[in-house]
PDB file of N, CA and C in Angstrom:
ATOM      1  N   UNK A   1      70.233  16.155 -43.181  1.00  0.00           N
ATOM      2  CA  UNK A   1      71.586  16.621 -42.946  1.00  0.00           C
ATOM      3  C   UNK A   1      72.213  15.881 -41.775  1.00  0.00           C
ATOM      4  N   UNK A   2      71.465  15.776 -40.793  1.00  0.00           N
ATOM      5  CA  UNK A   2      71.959  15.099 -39.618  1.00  0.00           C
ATOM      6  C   UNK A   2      72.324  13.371 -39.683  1.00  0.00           C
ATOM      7  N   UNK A   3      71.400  12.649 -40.646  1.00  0.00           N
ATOM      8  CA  UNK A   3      71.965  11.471 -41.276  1.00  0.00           C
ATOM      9  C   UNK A   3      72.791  11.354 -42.652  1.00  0.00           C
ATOM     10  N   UNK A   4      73.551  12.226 -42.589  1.00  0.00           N
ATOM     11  CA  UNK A   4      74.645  12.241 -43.697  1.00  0.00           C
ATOM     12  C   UNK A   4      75.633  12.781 -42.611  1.00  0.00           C
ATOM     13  N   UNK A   5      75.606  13.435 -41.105  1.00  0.00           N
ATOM     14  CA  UNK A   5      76.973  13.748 -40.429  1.00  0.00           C
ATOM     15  C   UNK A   5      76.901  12.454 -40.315  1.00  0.00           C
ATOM     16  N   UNK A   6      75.785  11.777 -39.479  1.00  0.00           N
ATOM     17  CA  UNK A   6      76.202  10.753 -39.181  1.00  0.00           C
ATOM     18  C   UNK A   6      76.814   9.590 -39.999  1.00  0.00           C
ATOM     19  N   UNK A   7      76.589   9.041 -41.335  1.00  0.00           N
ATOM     20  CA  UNK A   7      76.653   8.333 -41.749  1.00  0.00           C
ATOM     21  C   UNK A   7      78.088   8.892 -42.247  1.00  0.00           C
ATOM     22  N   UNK A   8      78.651   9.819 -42.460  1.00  0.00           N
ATOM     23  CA  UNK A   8      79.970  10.509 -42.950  1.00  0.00           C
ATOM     24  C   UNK A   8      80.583  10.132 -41.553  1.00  0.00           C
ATOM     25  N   UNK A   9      80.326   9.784 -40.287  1.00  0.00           N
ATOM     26  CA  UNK A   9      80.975  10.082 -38.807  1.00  0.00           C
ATOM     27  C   UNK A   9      81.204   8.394 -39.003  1.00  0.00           C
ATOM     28  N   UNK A  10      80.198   7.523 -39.782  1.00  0.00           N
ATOM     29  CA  UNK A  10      80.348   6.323 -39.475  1.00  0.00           C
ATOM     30  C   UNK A  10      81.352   5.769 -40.409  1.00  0.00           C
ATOM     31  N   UNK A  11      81.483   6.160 -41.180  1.00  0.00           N
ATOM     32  CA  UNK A  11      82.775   5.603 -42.663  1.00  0.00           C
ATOM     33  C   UNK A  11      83.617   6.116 -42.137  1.00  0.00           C
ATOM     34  N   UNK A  12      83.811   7.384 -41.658  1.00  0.00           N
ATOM     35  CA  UNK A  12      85.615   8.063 -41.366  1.00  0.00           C
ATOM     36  C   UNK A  12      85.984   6.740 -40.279  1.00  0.00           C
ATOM     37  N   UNK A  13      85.293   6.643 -39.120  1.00  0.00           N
ATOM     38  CA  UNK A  13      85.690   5.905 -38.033  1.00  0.00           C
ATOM     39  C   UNK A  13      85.538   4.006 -38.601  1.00  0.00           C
ATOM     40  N   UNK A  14      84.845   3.957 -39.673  1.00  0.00           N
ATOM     41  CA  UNK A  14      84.958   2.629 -40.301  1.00  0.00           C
ATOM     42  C   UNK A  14      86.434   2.660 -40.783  1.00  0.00           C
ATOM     43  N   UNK A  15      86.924   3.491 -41.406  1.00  0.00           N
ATOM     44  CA  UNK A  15      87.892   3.837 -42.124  1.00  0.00           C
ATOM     45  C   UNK A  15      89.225   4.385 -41.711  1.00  0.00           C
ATOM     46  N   UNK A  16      89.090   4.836 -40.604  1.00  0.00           N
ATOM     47  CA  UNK A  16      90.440   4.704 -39.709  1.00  0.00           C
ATOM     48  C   UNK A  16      90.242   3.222 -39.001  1.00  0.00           C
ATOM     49  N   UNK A  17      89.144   2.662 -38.450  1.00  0.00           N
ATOM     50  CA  UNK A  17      89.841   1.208 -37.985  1.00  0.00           C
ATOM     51  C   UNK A  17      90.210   0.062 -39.148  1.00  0.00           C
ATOM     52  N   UNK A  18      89.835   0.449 -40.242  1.00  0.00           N
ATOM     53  CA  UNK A  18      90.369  -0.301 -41.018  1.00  0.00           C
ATOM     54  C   UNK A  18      92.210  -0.763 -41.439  1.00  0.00           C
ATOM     55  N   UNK A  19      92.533   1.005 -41.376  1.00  0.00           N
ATOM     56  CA  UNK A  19      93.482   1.599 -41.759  1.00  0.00           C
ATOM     57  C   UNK A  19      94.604   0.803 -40.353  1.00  0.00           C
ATOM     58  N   UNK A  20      94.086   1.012 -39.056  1.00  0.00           N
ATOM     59  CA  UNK A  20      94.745   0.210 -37.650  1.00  0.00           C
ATOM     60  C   UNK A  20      94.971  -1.574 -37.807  1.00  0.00           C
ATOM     61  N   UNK A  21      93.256  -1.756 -38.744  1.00  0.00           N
ATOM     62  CA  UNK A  21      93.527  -3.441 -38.834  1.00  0.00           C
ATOM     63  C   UNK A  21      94.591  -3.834 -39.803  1.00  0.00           C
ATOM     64  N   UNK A  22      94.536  -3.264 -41.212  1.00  0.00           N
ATOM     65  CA  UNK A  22      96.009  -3.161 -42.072  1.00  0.00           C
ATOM     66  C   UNK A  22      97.002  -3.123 -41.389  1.00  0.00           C
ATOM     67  N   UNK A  23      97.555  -2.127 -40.853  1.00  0.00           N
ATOM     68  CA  UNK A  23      98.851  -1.844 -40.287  1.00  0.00           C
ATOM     69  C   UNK A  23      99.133  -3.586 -39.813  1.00  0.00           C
ATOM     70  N   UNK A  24      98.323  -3.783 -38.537  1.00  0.00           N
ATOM     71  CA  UNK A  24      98.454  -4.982 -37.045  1.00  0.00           C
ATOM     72  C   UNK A  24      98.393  -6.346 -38.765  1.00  0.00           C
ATOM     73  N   UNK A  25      97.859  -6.165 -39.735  1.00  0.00           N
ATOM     74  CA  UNK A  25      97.961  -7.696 -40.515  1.00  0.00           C
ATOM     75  C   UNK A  25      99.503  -8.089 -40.662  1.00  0.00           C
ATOM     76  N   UNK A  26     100.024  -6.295 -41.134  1.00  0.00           N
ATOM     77  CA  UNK A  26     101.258  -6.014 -42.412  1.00  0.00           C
ATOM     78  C   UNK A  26     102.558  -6.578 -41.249  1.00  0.00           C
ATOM     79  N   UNK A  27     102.254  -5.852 -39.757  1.00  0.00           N
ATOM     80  CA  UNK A  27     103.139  -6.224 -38.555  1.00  0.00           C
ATOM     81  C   UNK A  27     102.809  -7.855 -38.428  1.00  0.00           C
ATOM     82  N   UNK A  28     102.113  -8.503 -38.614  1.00  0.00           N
ATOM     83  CA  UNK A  28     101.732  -9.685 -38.356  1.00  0.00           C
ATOM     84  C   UNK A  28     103.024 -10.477 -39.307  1.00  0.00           C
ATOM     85  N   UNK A  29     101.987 -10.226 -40.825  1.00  0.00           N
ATOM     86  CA  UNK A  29     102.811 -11.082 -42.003  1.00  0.00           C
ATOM     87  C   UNK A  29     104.428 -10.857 -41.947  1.00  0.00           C
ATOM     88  N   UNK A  30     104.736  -9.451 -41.175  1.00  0.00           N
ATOM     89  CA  UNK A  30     106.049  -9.322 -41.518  1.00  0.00           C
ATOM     90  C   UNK A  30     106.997 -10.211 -39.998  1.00  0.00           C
ATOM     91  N   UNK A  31     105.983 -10.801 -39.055  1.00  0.00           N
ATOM     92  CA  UNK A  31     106.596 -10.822 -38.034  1.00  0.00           C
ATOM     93  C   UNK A  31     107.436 -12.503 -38.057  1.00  0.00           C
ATOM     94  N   UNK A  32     106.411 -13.158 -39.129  1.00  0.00           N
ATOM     95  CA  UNK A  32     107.184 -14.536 -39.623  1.00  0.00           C
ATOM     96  C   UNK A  32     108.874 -14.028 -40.852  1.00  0.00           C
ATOM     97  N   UNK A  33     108.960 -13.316 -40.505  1.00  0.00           N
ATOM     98  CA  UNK A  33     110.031 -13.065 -41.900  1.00  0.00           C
ATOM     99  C   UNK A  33     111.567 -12.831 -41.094  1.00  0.00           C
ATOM    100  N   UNK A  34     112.539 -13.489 -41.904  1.00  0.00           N
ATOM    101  CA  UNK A  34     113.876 -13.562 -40.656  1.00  0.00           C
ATOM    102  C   UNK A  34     114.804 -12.530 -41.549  1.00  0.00           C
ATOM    103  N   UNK A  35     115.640 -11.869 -40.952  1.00  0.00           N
ATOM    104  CA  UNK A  35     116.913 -10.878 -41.811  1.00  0.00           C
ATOM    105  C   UNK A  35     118.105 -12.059 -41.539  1.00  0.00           C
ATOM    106  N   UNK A  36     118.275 -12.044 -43.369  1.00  0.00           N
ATOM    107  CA  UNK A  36     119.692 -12.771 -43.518  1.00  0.00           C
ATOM    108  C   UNK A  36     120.745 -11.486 -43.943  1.00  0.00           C
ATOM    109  N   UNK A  37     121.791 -11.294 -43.438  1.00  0.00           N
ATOM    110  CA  UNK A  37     122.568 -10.702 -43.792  1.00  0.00           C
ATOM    111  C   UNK A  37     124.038 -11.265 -45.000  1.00  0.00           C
ATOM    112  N   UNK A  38     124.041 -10.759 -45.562  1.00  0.00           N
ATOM    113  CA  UNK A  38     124.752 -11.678 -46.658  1.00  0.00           C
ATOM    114  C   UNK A  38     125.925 -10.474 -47.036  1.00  0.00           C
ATOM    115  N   UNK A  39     126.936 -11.426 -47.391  1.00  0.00           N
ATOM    116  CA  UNK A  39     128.312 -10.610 -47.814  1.00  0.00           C
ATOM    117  C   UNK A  39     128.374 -10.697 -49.575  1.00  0.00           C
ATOM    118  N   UNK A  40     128.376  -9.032 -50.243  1.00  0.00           N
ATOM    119  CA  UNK A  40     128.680  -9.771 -51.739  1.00  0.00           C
ATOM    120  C   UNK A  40     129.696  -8.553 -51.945  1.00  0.00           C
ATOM    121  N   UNK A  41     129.930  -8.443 -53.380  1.00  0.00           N
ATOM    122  CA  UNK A  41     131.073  -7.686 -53.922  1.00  0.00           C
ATOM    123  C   UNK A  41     131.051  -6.349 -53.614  1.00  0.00           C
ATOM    124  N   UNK A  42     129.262  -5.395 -53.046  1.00  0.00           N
ATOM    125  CA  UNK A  42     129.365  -4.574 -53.297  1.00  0.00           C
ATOM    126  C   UNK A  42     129.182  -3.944 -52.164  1.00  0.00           C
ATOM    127  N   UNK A  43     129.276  -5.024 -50.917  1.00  0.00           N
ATOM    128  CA  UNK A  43     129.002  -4.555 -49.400  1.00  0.00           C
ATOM    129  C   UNK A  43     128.177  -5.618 -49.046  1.00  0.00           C
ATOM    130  N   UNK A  44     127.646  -5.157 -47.830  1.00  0.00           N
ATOM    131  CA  UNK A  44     126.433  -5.871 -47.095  1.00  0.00           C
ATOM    132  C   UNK A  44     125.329  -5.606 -47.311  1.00  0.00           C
ATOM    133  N   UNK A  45     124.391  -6.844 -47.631  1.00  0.00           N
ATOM    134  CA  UNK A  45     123.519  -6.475 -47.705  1.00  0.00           C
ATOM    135  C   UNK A  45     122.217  -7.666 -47.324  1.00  0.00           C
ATOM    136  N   UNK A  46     121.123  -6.782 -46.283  1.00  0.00           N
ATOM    137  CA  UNK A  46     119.888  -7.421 -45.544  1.00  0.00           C
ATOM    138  C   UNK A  46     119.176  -7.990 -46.334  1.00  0.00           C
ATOM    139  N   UNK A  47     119.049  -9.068 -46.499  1.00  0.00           N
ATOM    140  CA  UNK A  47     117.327  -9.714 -47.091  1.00  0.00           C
ATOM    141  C   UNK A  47     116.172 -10.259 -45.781  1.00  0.00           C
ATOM    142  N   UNK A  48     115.131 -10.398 -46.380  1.00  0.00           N
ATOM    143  CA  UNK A  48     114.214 -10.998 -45.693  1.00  0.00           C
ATOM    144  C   UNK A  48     113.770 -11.854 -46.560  1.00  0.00           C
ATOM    145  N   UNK A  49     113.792 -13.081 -45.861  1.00  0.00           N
ATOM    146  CA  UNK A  49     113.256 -14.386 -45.694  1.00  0.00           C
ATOM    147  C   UNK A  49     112.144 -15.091 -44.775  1.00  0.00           C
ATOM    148  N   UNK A  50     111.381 -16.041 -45.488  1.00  0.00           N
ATOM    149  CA  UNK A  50     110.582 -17.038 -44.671  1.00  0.00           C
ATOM    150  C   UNK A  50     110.966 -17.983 -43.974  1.00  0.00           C
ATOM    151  N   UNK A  51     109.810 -18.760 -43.542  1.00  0.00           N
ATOM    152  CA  UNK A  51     110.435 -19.723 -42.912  1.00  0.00           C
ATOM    153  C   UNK A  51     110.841 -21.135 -43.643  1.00  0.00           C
ATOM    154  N   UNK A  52     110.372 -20.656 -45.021  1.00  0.00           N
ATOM    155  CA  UNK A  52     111.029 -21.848 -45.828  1.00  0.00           C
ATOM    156  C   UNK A  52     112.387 -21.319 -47.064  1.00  0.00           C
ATOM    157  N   UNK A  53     112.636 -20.363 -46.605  1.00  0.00           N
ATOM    158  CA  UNK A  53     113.907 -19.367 -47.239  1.00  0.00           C
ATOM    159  C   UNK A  53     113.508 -18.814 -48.400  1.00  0.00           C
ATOM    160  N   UNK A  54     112.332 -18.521 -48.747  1.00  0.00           N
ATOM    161  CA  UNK A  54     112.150 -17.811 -50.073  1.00  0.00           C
ATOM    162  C   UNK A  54     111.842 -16.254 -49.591  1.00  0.00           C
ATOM    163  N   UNK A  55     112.750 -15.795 -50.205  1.00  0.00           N
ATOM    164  CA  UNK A  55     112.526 -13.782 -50.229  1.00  0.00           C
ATOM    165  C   UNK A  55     111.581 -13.480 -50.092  1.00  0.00           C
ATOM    166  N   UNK A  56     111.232 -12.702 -49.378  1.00  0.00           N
ATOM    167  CA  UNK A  56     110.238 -11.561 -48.916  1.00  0.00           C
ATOM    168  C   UNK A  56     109.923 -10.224 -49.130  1.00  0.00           C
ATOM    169  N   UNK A  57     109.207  -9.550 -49.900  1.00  0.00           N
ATOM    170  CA  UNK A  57     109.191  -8.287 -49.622  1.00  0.00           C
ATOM    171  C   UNK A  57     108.946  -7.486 -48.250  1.00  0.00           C
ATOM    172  N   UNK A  58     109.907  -6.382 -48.372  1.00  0.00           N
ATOM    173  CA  UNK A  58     109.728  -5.615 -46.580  1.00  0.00           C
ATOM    174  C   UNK A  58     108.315  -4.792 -46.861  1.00  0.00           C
ATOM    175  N   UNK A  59     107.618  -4.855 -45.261  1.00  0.00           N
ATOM    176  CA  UNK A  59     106.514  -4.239 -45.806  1.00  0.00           C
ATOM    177  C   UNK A  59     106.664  -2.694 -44.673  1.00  0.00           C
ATOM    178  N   UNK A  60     105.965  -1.803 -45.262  1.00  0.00           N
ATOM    179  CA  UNK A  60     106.112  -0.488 -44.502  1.00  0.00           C
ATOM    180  C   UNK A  60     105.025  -0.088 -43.872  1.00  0.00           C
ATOM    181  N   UNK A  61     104.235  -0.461 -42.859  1.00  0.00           N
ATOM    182  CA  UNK A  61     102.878  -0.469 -42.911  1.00  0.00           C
ATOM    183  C   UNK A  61     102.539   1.411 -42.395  1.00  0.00           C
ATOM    184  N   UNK A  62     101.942   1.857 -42.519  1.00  0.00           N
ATOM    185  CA  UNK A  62     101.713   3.561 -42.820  1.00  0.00           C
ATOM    186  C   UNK A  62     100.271   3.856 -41.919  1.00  0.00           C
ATOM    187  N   UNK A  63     100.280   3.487 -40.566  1.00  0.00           N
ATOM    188  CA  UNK A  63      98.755   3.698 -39.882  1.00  0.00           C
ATOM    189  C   UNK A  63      97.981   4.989 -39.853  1.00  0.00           C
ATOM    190  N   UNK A  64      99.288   6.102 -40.200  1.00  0.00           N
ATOM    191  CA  UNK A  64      98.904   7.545 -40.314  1.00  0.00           C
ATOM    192  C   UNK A  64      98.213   8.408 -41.543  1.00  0.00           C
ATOM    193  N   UNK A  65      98.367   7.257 -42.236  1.00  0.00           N
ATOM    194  CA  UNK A  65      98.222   7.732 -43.525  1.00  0.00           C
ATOM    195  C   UNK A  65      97.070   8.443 -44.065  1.00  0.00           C
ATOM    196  N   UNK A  66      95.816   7.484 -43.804  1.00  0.00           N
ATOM    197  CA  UNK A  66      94.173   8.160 -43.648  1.00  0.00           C
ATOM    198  C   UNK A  66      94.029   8.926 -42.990  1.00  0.00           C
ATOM    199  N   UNK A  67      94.974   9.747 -41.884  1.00  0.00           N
ATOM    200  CA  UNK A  67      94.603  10.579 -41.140  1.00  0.00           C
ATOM    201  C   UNK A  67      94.950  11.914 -42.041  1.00  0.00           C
ATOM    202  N   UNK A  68      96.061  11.431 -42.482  1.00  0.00           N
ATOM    203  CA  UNK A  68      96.758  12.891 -43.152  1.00  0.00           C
ATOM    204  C   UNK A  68      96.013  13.067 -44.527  1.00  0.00           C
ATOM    205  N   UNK A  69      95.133  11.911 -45.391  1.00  0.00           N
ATOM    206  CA  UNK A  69      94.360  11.953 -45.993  1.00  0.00           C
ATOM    207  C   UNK A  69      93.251  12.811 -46.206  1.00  0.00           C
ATOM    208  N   UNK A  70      92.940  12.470 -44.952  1.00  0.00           N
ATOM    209  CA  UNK A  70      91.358  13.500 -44.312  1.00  0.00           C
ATOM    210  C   UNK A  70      91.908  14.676 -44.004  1.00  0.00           C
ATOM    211  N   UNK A  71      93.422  15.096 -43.514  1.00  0.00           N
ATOM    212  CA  UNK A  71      93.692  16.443 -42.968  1.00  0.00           C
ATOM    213  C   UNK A  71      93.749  17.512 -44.444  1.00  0.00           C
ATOM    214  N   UNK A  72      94.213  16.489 -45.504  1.00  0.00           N
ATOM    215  CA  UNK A  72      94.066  17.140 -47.030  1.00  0.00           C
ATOM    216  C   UNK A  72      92.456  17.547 -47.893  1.00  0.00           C
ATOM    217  N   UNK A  73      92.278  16.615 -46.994  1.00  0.00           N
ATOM    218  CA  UNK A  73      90.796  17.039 -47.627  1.00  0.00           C
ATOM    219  C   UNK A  73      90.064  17.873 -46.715  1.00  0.00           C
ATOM    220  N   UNK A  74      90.272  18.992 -46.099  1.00  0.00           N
ATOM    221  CA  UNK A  74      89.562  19.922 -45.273  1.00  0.00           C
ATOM    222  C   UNK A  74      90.220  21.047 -45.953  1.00  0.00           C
ATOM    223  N   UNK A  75      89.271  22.127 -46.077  1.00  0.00           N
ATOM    224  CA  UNK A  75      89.698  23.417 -46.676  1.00  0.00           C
ATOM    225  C   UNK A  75      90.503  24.103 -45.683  1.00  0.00           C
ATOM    226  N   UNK A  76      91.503  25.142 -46.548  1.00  0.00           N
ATOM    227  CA  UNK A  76      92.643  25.611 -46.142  1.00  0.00           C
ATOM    228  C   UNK A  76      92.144  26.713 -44.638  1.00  0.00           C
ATOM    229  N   UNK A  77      91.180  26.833 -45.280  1.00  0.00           N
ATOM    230  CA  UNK A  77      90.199  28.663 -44.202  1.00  0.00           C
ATOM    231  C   UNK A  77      89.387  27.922 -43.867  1.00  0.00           C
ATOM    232  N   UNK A  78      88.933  28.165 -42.790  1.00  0.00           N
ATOM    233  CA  UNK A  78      87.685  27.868 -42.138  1.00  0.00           C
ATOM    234  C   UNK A  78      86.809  29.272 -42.331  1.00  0.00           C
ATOM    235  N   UNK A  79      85.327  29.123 -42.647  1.00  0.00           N
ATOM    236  CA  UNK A  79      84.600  30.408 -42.870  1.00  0.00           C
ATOM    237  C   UNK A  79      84.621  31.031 -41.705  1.00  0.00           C
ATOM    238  N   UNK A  80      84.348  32.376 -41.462  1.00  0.00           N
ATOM    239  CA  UNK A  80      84.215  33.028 -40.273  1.00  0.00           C
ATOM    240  C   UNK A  80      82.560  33.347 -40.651  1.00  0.00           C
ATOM    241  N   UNK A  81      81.877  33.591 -39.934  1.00  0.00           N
ATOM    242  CA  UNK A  81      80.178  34.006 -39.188  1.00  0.00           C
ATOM    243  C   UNK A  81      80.327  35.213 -40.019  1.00  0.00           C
ATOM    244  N   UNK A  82      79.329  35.722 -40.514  1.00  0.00           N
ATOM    245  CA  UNK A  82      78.673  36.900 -41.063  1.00  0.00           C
ATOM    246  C   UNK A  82      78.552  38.042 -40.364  1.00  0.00           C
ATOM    247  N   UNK A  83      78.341  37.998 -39.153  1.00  0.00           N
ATOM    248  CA  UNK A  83      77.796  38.957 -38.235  1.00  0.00           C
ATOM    249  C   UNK A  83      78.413  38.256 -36.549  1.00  0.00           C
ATOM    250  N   UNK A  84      78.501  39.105 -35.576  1.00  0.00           N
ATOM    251  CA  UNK A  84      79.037  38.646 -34.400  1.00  0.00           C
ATOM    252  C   UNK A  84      77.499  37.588 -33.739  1.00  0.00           C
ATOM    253  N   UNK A  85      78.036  37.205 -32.968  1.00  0.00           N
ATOM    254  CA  UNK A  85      77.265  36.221 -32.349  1.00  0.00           C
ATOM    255  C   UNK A  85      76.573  36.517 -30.786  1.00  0.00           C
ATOM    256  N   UNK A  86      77.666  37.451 -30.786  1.00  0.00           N
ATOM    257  CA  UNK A  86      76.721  38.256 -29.263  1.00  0.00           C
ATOM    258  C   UNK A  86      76.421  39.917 -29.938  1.00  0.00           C
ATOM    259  N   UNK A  87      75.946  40.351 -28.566  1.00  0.00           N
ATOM    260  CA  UNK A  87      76.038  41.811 -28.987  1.00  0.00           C
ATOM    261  C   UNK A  87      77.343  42.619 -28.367  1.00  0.00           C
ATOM    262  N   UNK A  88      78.352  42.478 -27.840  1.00  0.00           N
ATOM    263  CA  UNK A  88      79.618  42.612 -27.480  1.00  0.00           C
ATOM    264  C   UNK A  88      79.422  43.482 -25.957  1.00  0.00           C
ATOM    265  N   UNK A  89      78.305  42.970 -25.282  1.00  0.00           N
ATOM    266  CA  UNK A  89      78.546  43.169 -23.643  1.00  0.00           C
ATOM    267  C   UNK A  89      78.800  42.339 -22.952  1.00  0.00           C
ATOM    268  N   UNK A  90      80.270  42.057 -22.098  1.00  0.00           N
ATOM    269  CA  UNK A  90      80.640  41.459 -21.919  1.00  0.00           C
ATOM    270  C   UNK A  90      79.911  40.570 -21.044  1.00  0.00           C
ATOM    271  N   UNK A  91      79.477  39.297 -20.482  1.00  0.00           N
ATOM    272  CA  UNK A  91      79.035  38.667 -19.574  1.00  0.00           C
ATOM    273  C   UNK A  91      79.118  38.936 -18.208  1.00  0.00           C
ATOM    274  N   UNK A  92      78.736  38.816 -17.356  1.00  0.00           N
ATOM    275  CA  UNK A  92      79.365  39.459 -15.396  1.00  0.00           C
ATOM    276  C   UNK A  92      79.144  38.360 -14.995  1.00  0.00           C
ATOM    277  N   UNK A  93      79.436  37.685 -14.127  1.00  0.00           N
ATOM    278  CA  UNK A  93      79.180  36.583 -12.777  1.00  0.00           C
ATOM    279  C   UNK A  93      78.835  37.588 -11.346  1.00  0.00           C
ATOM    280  N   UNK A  94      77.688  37.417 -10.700  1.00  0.00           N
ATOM    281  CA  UNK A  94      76.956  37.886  -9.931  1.00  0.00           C
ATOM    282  C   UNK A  94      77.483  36.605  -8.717  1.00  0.00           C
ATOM    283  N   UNK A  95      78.602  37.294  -7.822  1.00  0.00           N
ATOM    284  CA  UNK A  95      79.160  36.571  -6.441  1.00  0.00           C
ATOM    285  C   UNK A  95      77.642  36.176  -5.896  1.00  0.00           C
ATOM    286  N   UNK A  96      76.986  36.890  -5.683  1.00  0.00           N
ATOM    287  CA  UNK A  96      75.979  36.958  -4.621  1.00  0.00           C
ATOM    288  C   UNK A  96      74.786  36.170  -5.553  1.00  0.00           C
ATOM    289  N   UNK A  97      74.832  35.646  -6.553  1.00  0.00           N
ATOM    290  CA  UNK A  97      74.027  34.592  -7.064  1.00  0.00           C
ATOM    291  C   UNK A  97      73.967  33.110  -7.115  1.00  0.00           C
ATOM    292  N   UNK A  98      75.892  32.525  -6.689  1.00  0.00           N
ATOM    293  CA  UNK A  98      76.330  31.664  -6.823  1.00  0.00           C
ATOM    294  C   UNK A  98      76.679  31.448  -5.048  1.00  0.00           C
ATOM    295  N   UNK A  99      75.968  31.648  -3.394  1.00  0.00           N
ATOM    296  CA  UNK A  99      76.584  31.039  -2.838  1.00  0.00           C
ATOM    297  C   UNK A  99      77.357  29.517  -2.525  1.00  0.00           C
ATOM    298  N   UNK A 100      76.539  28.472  -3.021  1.00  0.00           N
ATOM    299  CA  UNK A 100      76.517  27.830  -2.440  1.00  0.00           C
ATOM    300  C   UNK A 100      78.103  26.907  -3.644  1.00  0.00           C
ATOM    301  N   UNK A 101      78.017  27.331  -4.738  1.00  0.00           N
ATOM    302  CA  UNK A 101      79.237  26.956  -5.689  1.00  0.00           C
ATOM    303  C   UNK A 101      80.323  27.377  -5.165  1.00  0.00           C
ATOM    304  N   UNK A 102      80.390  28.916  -4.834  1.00  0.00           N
ATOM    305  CA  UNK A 102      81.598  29.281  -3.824  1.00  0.00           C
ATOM    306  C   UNK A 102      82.425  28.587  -2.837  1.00  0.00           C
ATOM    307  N   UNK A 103      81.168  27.834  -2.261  1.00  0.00           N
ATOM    308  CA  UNK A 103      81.814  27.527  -0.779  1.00  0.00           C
ATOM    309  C   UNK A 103      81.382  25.827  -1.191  1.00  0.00           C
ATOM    310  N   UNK A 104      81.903  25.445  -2.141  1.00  0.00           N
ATOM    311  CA  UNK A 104      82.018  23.543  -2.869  1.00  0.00           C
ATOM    312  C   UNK A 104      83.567  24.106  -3.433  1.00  0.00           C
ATOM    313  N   UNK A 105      83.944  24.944  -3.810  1.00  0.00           N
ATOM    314  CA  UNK A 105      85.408  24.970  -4.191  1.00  0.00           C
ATOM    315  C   UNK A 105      86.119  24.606  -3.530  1.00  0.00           C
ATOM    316  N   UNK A 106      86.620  24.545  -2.628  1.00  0.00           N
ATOM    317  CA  UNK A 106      87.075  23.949  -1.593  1.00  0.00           C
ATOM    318  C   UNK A 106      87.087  22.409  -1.372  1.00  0.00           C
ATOM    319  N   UNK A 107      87.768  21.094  -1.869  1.00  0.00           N
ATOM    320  CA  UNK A 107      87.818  20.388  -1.439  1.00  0.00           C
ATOM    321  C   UNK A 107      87.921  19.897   0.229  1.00  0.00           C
ATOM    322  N   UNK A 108      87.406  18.508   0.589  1.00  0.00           N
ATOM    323  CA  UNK A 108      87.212  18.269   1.630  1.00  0.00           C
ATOM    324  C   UNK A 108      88.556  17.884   2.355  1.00  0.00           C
ATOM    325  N   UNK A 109      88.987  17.977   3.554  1.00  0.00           N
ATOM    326  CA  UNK A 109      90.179  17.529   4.346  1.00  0.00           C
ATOM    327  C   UNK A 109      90.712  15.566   4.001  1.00  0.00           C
ATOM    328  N   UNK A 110      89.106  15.161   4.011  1.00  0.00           N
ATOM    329  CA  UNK A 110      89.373  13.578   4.032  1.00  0.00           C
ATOM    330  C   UNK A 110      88.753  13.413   2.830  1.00  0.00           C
ATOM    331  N   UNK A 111      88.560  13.958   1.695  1.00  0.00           N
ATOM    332  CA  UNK A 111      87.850  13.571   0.414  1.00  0.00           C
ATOM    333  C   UNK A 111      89.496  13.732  -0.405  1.00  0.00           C
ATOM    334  N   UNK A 112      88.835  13.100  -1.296  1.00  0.00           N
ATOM    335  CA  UNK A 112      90.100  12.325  -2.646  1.00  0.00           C
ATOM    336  C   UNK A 112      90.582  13.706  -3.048  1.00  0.00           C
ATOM    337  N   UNK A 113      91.838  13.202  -3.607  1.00  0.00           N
ATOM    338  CA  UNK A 113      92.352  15.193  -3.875  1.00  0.00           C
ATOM    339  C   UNK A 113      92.011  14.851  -5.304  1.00  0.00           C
ATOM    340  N   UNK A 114      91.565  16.285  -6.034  1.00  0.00           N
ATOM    341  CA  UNK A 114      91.275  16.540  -7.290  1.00  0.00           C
ATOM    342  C   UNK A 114      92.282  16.612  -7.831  1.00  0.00           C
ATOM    343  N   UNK A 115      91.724  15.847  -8.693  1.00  0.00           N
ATOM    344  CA  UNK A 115      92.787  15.958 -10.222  1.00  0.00           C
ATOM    345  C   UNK A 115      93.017  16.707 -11.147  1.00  0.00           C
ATOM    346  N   UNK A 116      91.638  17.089 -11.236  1.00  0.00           N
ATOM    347  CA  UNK A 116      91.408  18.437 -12.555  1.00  0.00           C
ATOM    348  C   UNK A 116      90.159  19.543 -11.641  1.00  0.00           C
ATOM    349  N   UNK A 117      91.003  20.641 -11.388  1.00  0.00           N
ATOM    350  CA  UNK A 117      90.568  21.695 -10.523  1.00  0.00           C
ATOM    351  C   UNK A 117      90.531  22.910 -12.109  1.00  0.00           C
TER     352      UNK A 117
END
């Protein structure tokens, strides 16, 4: 079981960088392509061109796409547990077990200020 998370952990993440390398090709191929704007009977209208003037298709590249893929393929409910997981007494923190954590809360006067307190 544990080499099938893994090997399932290794294709998703094969498979979203794939999905990143597509996108960066589609931005690539599209980055040689020039907008001609052209006047005809029925308005204006954009083409894309090369660099040797032959039409281009526009490309839409979609990097999100496998994500929302995988978000479809997860069931709607998540199961809930059969039975509780504690016995429902609540936990206590014992002050008088923890001195020395108490008195580290406190950052130092000349030490770096915390970032995540």
């Amino acid at each position: 079981m544990i080499r099938f998370r893994a090997l399932l952990a290794l294709l998703v993440g094969l498979a979203l960088a794939s999905a990143s390398l597509t996108a960066s090709v589609a931005r690539v191929d599209a980055a040689g392509a020039m907008q001609v704007a052209i006047c005809t009977g029925y308005g204006m209208t954009t083409l894309l061109v090369d660099s040797e003037g032959r039409p281009v298709a526009p490309t839409h590249p979609c990097p999100k796409c496998l994500a929302g893929m995988m978000a479809a393929a997860l069931p709607e409910t998540v199961p809930l547990p059969a039975r509780p997981v504690s016995d429902g007494r609540a936990a206590r923190l014992d002050r008088l077990a923890l001195p020395g954590a108490i008195a580290c809360v406190r950052p130092c006067a000349r030490g770096p200020p915390w970032a995540a307190t």
